[in-house]
PDB file of N, CA and C in Angstrom:
ATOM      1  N   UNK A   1     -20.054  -4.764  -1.371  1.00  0.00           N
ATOM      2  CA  UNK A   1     -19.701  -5.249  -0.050  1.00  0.00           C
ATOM      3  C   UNK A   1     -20.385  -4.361   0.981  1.00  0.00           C
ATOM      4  N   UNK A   2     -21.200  -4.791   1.873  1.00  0.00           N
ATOM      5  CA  UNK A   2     -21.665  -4.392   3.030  1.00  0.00           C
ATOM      6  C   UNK A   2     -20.571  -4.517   4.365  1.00  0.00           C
ATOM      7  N   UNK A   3     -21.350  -3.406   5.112  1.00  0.00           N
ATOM      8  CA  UNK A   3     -20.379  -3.550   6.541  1.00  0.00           C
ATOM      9  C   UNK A   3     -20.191  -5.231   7.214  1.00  0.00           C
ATOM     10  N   UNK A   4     -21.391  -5.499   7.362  1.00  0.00           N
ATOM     11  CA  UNK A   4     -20.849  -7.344   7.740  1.00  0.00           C
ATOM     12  C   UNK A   4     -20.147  -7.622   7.152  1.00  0.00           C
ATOM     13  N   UNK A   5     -20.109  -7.506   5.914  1.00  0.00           N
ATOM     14  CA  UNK A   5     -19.005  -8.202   5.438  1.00  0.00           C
ATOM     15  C   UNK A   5     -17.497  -8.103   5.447  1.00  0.00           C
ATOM     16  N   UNK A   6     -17.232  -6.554   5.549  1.00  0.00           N
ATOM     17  CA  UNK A   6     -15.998  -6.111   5.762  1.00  0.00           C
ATOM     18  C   UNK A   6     -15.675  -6.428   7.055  1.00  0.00           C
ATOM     19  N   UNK A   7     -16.470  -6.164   8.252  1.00  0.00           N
ATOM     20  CA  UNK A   7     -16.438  -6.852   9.593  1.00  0.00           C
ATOM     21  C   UNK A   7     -15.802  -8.095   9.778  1.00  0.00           C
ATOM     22  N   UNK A   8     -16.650  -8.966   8.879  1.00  0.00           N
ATOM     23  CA  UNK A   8     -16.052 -10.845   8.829  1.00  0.00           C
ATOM     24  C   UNK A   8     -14.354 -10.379   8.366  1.00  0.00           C
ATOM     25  N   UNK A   9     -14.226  -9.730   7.041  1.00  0.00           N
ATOM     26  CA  UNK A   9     -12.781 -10.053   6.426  1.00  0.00           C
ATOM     27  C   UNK A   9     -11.841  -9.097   7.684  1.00  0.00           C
ATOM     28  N   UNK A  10     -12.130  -8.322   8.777  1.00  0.00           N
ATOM     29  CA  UNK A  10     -11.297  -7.626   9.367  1.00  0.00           C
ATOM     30  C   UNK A  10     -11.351  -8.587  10.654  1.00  0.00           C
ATOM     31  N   UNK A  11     -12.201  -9.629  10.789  1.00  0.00           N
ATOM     32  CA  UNK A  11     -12.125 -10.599  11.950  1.00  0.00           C
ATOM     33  C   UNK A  11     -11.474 -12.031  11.403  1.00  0.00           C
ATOM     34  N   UNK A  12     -10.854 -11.782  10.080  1.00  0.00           N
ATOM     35  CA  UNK A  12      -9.926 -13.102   9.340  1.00  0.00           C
ATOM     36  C   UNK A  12      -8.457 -12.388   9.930  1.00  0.00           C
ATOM     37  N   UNK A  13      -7.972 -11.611   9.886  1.00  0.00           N
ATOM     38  CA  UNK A  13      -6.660 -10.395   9.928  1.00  0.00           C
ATOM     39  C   UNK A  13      -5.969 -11.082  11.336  1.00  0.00           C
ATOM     40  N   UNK A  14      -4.854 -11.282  10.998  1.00  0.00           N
ATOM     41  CA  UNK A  14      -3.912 -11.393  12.027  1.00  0.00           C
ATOM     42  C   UNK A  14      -3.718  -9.807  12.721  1.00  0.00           C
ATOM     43  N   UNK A  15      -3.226  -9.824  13.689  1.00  0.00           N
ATOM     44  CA  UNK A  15      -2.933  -8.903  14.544  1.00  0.00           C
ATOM     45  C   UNK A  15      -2.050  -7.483  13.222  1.00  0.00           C
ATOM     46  N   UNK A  16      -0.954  -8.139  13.260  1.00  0.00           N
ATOM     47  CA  UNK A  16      -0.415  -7.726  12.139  1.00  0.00           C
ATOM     48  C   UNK A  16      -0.945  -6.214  11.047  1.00  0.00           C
ATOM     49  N   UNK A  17      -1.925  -7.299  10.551  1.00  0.00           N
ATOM     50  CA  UNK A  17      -2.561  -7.254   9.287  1.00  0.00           C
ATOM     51  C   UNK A  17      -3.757  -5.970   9.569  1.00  0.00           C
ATOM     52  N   UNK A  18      -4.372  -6.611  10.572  1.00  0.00           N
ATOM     53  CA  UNK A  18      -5.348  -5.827  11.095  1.00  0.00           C
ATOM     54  C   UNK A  18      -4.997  -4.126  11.271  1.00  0.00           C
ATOM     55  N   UNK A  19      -3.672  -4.260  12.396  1.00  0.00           N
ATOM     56  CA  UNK A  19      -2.416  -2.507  12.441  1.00  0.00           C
ATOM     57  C   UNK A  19      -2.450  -2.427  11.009  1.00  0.00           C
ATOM     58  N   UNK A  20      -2.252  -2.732  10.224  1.00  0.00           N
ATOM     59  CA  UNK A  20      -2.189  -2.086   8.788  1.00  0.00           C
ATOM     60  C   UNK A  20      -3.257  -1.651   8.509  1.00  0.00           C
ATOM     61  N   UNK A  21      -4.625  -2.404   8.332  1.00  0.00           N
ATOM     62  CA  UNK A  21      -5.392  -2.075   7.825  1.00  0.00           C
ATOM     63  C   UNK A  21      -6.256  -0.703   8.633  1.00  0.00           C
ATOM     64  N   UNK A  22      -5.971  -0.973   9.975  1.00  0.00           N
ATOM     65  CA  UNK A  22      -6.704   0.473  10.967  1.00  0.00           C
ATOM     66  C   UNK A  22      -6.088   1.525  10.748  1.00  0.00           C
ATOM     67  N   UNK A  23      -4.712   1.300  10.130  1.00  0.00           N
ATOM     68  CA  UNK A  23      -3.838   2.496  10.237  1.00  0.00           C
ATOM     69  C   UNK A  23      -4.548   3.058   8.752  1.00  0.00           C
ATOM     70  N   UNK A  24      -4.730   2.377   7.795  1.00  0.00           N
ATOM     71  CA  UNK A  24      -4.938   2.552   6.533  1.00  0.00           C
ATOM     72  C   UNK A  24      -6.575   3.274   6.674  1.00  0.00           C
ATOM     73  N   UNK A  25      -7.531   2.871   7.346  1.00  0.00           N
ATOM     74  CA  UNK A  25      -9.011   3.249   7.457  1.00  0.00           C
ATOM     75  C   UNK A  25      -8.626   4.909   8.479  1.00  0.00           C
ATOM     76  N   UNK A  26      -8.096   4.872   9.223  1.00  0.00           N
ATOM     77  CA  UNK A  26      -7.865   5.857   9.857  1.00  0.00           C
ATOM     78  C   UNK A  26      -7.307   7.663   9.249  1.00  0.00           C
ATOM     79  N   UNK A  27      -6.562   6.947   8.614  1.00  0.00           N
ATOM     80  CA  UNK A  27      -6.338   7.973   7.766  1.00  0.00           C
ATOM     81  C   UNK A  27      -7.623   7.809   6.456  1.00  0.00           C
ATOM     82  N   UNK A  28      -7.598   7.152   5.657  1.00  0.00           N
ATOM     83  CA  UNK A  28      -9.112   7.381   4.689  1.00  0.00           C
ATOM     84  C   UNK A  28     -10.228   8.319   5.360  1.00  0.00           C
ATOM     85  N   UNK A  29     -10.316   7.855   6.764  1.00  0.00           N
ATOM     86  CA  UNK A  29     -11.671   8.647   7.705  1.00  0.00           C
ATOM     87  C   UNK A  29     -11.631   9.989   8.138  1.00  0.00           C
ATOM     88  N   UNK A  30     -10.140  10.409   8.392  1.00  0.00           N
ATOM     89  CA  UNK A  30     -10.199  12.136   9.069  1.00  0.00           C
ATOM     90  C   UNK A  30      -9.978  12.680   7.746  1.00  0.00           C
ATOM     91  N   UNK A  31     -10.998  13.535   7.972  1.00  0.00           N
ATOM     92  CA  UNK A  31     -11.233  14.644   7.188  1.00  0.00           C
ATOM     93  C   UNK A  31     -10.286  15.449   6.711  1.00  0.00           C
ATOM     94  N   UNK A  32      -9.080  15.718   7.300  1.00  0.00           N
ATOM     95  CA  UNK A  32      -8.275  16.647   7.003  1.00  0.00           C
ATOM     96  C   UNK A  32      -6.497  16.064   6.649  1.00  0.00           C
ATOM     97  N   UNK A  33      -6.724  15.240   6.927  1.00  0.00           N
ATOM     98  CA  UNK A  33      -5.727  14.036   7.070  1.00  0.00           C
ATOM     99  C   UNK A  33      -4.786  14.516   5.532  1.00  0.00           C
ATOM    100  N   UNK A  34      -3.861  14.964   6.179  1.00  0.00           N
ATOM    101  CA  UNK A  34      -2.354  15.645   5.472  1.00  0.00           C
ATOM    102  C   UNK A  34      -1.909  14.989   4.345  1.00  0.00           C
ATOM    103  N   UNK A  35      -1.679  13.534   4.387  1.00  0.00           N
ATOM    104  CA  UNK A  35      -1.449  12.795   3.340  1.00  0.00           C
ATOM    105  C   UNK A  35      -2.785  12.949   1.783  1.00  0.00           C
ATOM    106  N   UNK A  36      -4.332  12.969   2.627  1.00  0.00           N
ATOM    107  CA  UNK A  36      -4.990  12.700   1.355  1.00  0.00           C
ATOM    108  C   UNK A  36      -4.989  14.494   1.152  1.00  0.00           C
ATOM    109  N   UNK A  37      -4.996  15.270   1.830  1.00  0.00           N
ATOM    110  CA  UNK A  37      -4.830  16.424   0.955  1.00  0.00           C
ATOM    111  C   UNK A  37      -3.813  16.885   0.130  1.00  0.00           C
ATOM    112  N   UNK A  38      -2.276  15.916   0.930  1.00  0.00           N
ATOM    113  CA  UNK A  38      -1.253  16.247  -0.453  1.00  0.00           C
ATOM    114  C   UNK A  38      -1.691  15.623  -1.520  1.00  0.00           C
ATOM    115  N   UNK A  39      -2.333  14.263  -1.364  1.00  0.00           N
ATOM    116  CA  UNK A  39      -1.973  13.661  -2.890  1.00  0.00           C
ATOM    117  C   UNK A  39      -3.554  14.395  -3.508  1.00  0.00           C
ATOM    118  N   UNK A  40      -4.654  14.830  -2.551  1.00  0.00           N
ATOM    119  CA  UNK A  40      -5.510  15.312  -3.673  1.00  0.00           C
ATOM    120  C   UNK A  40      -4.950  16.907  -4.228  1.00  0.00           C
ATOM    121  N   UNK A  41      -4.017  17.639  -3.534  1.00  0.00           N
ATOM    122  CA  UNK A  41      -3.203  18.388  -4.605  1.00  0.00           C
ATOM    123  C   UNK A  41      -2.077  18.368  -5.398  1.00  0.00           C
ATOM    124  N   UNK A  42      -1.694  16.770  -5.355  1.00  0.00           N
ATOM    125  CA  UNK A  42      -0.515  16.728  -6.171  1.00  0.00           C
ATOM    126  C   UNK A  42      -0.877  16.374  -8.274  1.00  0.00           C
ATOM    127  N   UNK A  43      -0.040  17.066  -8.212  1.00  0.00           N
ATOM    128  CA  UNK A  43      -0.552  17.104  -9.850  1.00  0.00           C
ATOM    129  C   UNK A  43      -0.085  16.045 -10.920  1.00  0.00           C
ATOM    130  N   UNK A  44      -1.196  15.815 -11.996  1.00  0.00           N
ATOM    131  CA  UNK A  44      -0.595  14.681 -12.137  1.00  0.00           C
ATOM    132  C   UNK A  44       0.205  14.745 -13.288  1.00  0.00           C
ATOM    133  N   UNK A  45       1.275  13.801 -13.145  1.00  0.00           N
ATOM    134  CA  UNK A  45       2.348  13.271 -13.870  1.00  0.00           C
ATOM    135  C   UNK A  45       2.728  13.261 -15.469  1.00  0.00           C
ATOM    136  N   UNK A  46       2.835  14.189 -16.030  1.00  0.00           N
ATOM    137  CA  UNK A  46       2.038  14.177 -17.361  1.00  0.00           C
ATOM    138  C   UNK A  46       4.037  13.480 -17.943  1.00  0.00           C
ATOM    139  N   UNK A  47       5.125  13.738 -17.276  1.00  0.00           N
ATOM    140  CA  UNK A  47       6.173  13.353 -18.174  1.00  0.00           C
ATOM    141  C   UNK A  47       6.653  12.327 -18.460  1.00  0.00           C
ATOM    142  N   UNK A  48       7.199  12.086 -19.425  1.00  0.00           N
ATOM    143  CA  UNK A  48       7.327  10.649 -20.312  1.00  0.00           C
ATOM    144  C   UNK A  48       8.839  10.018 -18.909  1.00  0.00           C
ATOM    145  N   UNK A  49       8.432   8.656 -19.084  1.00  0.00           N
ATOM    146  CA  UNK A  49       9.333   7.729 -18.480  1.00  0.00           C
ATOM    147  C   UNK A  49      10.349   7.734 -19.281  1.00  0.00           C
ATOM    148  N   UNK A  50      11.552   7.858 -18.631  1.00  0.00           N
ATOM    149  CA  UNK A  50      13.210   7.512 -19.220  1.00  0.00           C
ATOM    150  C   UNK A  50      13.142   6.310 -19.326  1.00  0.00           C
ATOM    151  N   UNK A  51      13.850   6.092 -20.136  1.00  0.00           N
ATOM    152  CA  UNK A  51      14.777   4.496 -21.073  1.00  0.00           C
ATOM    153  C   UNK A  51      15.094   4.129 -19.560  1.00  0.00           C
ATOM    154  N   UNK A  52      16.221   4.219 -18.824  1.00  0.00           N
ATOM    155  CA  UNK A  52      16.682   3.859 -17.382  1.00  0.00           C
ATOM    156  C   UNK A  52      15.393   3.422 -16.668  1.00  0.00           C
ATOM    157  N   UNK A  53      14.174   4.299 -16.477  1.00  0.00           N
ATOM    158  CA  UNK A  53      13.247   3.809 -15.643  1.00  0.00           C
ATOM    159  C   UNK A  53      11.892   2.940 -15.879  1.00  0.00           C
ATOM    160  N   UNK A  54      12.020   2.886 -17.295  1.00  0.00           N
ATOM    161  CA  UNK A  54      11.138   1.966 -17.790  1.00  0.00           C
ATOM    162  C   UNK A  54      11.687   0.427 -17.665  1.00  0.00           C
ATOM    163  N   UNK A  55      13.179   0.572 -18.028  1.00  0.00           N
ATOM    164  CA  UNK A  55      13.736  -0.913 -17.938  1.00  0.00           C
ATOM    165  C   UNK A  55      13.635  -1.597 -16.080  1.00  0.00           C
ATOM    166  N   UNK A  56      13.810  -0.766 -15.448  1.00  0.00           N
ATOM    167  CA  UNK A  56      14.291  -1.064 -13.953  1.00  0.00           C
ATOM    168  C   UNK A  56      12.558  -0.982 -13.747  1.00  0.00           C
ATOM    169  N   UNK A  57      11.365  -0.499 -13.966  1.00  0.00           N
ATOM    170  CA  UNK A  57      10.261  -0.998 -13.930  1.00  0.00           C
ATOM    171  C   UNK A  57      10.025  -2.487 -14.609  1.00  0.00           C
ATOM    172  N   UNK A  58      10.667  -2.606 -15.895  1.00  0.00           N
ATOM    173  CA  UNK A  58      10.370  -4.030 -16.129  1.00  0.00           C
ATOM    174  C   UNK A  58      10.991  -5.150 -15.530  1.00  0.00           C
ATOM    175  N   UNK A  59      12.225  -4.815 -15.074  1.00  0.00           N
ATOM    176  CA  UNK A  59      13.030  -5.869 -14.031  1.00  0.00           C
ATOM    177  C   UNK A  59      12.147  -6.406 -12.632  1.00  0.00           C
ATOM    178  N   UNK A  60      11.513  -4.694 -12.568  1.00  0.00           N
ATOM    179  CA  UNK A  60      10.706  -5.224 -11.157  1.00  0.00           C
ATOM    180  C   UNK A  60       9.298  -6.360 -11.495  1.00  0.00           C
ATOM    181  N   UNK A  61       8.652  -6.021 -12.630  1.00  0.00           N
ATOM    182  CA  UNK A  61       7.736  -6.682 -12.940  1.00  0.00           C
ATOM    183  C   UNK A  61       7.894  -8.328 -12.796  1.00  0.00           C
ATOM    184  N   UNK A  62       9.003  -8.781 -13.646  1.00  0.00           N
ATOM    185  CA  UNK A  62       9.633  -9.678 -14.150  1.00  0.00           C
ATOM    186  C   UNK A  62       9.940 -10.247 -12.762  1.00  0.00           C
ATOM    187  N   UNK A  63      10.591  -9.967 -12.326  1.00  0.00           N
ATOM    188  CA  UNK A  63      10.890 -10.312 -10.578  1.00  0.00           C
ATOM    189  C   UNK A  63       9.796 -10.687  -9.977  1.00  0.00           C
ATOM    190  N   UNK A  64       9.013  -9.903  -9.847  1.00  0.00           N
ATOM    191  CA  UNK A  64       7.481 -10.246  -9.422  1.00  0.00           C
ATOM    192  C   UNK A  64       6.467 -11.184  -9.898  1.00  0.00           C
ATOM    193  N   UNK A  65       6.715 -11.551 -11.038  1.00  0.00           N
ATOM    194  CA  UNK A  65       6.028 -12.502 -11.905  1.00  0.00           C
ATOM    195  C   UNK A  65       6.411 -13.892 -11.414  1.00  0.00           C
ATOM    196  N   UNK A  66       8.014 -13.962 -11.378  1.00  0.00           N
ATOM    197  CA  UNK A  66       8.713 -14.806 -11.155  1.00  0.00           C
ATOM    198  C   UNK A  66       8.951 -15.479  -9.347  1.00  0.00           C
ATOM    199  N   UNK A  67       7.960 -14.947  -8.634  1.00  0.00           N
ATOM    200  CA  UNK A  67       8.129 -15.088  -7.327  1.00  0.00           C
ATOM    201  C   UNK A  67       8.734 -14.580  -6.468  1.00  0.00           C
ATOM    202  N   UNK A  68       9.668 -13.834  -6.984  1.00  0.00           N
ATOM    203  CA  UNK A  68      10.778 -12.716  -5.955  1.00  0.00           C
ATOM    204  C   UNK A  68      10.975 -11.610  -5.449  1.00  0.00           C
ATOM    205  N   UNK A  69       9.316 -11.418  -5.101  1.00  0.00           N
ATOM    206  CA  UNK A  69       8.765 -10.388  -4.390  1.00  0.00           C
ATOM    207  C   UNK A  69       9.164  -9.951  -2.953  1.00  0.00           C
ATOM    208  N   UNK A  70       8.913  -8.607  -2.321  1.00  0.00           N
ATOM    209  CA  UNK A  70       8.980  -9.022  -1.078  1.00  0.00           C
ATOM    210  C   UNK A  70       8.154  -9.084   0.107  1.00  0.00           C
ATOM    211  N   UNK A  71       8.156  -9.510   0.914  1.00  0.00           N
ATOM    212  CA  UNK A  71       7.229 -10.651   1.674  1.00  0.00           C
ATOM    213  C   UNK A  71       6.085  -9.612   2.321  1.00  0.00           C
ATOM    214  N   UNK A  72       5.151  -9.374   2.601  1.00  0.00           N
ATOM    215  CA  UNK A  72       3.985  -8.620   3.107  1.00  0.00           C
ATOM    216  C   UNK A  72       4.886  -8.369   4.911  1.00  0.00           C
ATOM    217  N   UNK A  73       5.032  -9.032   5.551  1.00  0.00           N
ATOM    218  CA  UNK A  73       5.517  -9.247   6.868  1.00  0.00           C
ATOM    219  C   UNK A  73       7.312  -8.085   6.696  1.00  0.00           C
ATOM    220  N   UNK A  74       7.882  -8.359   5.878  1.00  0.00           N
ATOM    221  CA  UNK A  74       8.964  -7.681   5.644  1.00  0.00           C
ATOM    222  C   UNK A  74       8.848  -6.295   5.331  1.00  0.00           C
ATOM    223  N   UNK A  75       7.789  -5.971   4.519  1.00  0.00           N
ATOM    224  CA  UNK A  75       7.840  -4.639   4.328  1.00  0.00           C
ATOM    225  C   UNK A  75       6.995  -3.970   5.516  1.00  0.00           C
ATOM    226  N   UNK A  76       6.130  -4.467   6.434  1.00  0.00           N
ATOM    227  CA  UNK A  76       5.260  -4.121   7.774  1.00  0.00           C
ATOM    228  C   UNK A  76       7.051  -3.725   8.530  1.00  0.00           C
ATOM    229  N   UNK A  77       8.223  -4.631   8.483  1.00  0.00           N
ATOM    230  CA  UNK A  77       9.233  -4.669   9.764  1.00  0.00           C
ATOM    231  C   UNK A  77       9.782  -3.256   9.073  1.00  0.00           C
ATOM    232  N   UNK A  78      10.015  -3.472   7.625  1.00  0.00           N
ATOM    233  CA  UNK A  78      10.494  -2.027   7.131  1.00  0.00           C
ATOM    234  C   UNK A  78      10.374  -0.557   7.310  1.00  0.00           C
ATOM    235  N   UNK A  79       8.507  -1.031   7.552  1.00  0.00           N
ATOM    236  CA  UNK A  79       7.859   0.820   8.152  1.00  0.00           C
ATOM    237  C   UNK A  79       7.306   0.610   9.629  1.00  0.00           C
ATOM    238  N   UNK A  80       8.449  -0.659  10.264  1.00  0.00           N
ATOM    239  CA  UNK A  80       8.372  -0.511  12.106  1.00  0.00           C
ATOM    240  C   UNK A  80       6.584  -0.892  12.233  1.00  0.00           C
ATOM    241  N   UNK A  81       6.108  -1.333  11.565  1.00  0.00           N
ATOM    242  CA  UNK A  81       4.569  -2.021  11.808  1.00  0.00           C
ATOM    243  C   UNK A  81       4.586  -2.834  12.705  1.00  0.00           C
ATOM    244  N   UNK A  82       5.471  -3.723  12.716  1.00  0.00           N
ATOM    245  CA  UNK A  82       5.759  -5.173  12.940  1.00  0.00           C
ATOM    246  C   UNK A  82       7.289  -5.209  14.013  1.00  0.00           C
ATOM    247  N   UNK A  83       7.659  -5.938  14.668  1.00  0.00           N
ATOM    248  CA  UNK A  83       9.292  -6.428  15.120  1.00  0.00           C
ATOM    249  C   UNK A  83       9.762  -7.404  14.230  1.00  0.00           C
TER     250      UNK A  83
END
């Protein structure tokens, strides 16, 4: 993918959509940006999943498969993106 092209798909974006996605490029772009230096020092995960959290991962799957996800617009109102 070339810049035109990402250009066109960021001139498809509802208003919405678009605040997500600038918020999302914005942070990718500064250099020093707190979030990507925690997770590039957070270490990774080497311990085994519990019985409890493997099942409540498959519930979520299953849910999700099944259509009963939640809505892109709902989780934007959740982290105040959106009204």
């Amino acid at each position: 993918m070339d810049r035109q092209q990402a250009h066109q798909l960021l001139d498809q974006l509802d208003p919405t959509q678009f605040t997500a996605v600038a918020q999302l490029l914005e942070v990718l772009v500064t250099p020093h940006s707190s979030l990507l230096h925690s997770l590039s020092l957070a270490p990774v995960e080497d311990e085994e999943i519990a019985p409890e959290t493997a099942m409540a991962l498959n519930q979520s799957r299953a849910s999700l498969a099944g259509g009963k996800g939640v809505s892109h617009e709902d989780i934007l109102r959740e982290f105040s993106l959106i009204k």
